[in-house]
Protein backbone atom coordinates (compact mmCIF):
# COMPACT_ATOMS: atom_id res chain seq x y z
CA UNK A 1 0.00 0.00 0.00
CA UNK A 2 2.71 2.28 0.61
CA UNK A 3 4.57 1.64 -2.79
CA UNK A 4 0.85 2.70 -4.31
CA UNK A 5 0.43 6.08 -2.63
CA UNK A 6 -0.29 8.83 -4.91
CA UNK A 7 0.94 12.20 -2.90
CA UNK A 8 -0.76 15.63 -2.86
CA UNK A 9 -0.45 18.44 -5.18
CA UNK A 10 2.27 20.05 -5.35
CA UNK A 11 3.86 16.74 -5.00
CA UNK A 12 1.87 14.50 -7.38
CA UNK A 13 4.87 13.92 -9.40
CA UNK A 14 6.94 12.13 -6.37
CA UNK A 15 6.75 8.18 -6.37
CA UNK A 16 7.90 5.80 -3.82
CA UNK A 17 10.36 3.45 -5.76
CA UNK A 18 10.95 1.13 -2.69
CA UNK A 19 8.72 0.10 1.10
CA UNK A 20 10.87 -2.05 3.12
CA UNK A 21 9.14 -2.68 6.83
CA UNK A 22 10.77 -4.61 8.78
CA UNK A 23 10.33 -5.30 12.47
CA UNK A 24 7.74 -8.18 14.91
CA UNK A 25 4.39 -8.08 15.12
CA UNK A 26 2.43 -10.95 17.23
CA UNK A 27 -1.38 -10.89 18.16
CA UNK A 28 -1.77 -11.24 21.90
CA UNK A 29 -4.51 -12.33 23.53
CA UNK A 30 -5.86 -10.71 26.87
CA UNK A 31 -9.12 -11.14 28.87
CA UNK A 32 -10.73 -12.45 25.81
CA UNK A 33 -9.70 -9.68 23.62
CA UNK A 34 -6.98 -9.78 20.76
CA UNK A 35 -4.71 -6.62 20.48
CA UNK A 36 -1.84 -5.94 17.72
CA UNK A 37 1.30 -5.86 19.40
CA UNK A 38 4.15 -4.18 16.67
CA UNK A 39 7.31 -2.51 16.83
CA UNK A 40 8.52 -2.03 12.78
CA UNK A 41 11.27 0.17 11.04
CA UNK A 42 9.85 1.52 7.76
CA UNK A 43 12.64 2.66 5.12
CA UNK A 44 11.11 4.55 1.69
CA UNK A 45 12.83 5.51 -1.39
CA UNK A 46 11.63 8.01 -3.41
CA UNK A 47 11.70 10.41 -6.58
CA UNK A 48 10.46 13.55 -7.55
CA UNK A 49 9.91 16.23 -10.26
CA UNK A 50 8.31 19.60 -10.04
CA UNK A 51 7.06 20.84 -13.64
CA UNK A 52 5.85 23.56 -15.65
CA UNK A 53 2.61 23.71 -17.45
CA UNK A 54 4.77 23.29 -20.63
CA UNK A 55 5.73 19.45 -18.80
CA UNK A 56 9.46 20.97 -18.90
CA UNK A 57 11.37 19.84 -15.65
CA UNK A 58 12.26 22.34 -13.60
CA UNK A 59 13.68 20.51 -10.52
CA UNK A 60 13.74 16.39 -9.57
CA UNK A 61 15.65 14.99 -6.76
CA UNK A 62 15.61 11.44 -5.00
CA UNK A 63 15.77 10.68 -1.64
CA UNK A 64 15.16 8.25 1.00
CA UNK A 65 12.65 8.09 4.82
CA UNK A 66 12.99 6.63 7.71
CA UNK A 67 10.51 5.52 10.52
CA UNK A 68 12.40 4.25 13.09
CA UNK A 69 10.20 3.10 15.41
CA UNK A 70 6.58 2.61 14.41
CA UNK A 71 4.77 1.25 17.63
CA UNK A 72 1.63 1.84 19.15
CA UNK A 73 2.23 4.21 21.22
CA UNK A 74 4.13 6.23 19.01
CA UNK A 75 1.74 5.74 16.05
CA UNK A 76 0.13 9.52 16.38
CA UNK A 77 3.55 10.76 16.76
CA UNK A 78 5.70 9.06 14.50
CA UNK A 79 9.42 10.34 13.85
CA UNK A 80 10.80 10.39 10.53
CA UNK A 81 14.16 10.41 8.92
CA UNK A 82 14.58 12.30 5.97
CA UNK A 83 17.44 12.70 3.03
CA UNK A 84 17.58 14.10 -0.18
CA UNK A 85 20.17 14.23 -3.03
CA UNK A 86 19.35 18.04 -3.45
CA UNK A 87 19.82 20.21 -0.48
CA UNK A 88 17.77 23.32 -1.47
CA UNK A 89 14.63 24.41 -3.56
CA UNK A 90 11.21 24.09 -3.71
CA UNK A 91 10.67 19.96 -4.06
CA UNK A 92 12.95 19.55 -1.53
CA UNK A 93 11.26 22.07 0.86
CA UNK A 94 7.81 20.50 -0.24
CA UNK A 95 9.06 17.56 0.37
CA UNK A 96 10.43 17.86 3.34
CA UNK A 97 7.00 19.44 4.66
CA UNK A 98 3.97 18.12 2.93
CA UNK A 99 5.83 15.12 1.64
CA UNK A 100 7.08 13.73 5.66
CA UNK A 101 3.29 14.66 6.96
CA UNK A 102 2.01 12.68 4.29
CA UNK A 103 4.25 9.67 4.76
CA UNK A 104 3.29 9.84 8.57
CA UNK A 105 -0.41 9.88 7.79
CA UNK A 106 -0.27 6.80 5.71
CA UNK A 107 2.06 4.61 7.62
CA UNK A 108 -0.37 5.57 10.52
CA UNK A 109 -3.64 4.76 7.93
CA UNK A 110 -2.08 1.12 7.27
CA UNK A 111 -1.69 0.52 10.64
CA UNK A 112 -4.81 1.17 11.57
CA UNK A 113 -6.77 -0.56 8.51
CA UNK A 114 -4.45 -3.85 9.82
CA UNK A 115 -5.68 -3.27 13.25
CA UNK A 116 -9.13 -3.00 12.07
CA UNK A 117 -8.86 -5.98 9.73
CA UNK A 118 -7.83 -8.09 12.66
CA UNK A 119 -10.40 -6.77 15.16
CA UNK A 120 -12.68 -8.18 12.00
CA UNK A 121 -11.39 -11.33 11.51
CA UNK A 122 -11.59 -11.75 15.18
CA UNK A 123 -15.28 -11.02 15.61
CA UNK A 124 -15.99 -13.63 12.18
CA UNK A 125 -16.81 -17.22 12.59
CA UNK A 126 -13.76 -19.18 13.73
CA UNK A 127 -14.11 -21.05 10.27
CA UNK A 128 -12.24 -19.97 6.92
CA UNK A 129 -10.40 -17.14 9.50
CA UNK A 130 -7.09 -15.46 8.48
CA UNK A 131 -4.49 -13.95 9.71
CA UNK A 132 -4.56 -9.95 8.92
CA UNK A 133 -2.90 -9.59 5.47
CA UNK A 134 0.66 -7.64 6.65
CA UNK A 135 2.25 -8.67 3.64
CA UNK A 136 1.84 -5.73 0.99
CA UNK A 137 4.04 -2.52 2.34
């Protein structure tokens, strides 16, 4: 899901080229209930191109994020790493801004739609259950 992400003007041009997560998750079961236990690193590579209304490029640069430790209770507060091949301008600055918030949002979104889907699967007939899909970054 992360590798599909479409970002927000100005930054529709950017594109994650990579989602490694890494990390352990387990379900644990407590006083009947199920919770999500997690601690992950996420690590994004991405691209990016600001353009004219001509479609002449006017800036790209790469870089790379970081989420060092996605857990749940650091989930609404998430801290991200971020580098770029180009120091200054205007992607880079967007980037750094809009482009980091976004990230945080929808690391936070997947986490939550896992959650859910577990919560789900736990509440559905014990037959044909599965485990919540984590595999797709």
């Amino acid at each position: 899901k992360l590798k599909e992400a479409s970002f927000p003007s100005p930054l529709e041009l950017c594109k994650i080229l990579s989602a490694e997560v890494t990390g352990e998750a387990s379900l644990t079961n407590r006083k009947g209930r199920t919770f999500l236990m997690y601690e992950l690193e996420v690590k994004l590579k991405w691209e990016a191109e600001l353009r004219d209304s001509d479609g002449t490029c006017l800036q790209s640069c790469t870089g790379s994020m970081k989420l060092p430790d996605v857990n749940a209770t650091m989930l609404d507060d998430l801290d991200v790493e971020f580098s770029s091949s180009t120091r200054e301008g205007t992607l880079v600055t967007a980037m750094r801004k809009q482009g980091v918030s976004f990230i945080r949002k929808l690391v936070e979104k997947v986490i939550t739609e896992l959650q859910e889907e577990m919560r789900a699967q736990q509440n559905s007939p014990a037959t044909g259950a599965r485990p919540p899909s984590a595999t797709n970054p």
